[in-house]
Protein backbone atom coordinates (compact mmCIF):
# COMPACT_ATOMS: atom_id res chain seq x y z
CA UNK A 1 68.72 -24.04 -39.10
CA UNK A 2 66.53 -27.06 -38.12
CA UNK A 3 62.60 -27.11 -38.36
CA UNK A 4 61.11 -30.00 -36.34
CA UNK A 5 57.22 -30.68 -37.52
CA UNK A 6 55.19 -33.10 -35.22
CA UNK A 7 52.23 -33.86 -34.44
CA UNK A 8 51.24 -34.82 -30.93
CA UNK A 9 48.74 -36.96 -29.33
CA UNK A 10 45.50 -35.63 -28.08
CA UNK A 11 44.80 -34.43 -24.28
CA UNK A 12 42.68 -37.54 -24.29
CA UNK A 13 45.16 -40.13 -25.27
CA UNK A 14 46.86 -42.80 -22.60
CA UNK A 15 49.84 -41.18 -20.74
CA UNK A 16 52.48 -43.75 -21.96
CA UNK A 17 51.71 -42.88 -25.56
CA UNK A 18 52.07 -39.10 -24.55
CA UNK A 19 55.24 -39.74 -22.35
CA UNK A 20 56.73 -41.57 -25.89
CA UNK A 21 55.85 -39.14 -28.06
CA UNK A 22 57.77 -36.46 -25.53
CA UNK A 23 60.66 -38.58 -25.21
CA UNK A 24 61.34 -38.81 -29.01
CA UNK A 25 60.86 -35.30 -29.47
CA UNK A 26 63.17 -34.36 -26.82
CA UNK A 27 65.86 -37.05 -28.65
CA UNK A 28 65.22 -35.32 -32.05
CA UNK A 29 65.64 -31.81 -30.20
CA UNK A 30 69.11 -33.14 -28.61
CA UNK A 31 70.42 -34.16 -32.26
CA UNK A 32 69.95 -30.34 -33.52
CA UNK A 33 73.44 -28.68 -32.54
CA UNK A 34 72.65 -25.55 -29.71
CA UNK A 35 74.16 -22.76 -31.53
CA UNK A 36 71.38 -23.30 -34.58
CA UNK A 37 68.42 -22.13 -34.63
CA UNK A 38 65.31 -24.88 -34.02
CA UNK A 39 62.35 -23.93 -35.01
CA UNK A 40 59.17 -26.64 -33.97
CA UNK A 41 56.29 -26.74 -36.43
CA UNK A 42 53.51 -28.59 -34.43
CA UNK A 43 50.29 -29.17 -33.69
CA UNK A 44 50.92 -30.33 -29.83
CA UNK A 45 46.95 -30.35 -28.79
CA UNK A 46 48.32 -28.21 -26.06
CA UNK A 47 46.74 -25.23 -24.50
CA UNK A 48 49.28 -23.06 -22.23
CA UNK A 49 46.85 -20.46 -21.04
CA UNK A 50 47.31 -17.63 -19.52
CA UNK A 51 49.19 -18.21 -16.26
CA UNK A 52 52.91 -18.60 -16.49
CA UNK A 53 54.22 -18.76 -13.27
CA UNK A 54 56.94 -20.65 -13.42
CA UNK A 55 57.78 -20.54 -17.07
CA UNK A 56 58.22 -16.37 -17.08
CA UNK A 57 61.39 -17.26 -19.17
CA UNK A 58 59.87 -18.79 -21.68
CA UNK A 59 56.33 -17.48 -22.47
CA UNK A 60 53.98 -14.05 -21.43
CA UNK A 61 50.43 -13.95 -20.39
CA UNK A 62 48.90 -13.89 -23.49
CA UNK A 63 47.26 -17.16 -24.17
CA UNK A 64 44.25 -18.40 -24.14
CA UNK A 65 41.98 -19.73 -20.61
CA UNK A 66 43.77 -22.48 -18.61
CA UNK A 67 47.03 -25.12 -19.01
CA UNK A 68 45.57 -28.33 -20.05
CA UNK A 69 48.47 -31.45 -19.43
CA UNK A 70 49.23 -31.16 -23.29
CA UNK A 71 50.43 -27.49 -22.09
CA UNK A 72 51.94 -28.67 -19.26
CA UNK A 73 54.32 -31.39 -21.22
CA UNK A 74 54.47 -28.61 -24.00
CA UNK A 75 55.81 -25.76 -21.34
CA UNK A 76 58.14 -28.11 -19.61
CA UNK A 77 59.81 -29.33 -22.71
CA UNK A 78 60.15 -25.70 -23.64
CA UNK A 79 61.80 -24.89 -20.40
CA UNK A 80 63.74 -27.84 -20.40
CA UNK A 81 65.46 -26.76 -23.64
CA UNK A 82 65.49 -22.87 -22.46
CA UNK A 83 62.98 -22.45 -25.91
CA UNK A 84 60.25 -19.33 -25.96
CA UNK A 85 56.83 -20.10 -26.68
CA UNK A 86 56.58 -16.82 -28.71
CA UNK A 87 53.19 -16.49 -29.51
CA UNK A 88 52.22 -16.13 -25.88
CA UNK A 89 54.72 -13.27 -25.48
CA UNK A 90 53.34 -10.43 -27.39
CA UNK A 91 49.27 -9.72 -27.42
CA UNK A 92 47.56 -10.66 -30.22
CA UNK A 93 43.72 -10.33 -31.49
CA UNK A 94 41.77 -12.90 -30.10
CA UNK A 95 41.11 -14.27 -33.55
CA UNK A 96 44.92 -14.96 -34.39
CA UNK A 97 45.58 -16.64 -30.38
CA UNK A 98 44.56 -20.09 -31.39
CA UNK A 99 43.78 -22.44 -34.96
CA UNK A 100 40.97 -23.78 -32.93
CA UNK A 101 39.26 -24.30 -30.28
């Protein structure tokens, strides 16, 4: 098993400091050997919403309001690595959806 914990910058932050914090997460995700399983503790600043065309494989419509471009990096990296964003799968209270908002 592998748990990853990171902590990304905010939606606000400069691009390049978001596109290097994506890239290094993606290099420690490539050390972790495919047939464990990863598990990535995080607090991305990234809001996937509730629209997931596109990424039907890896999440459900159960988020919260729209994709901000935290949740955009956040879904492709997901896809990328064919992981599930599981908590937008199955319906939840609103109350347990997010830590905060």
């Amino acid at each position: 098993m592998n748990i990853i914990q990171c902590y990304a910058p905010t939606n606000d932050s400069n691009d390049n400091i978001k596109d290097q914090f994506y890239e290094r997460l993606q290099s420690i995700i490539e050390k972790c050997p495919r047939k464990d399983l990863t598990i990535l503790m995080r607090d991305l600043n990234a809001k996937v919403g509730i629209d997931n065309t596109g990424y039907e494989d890896i999440m459900g419509r159960h988020g919260l309001g729209q994709r901000n471009k935290n949740g955009e990096r956040f879904a492709n990296l997901c896809a990328f690595n064919i992981w599930v964003i599981g908590g937008e799968i199955f319906q939840h209270k609103r109350i347990h959806k997010a830590t905060w908002i």
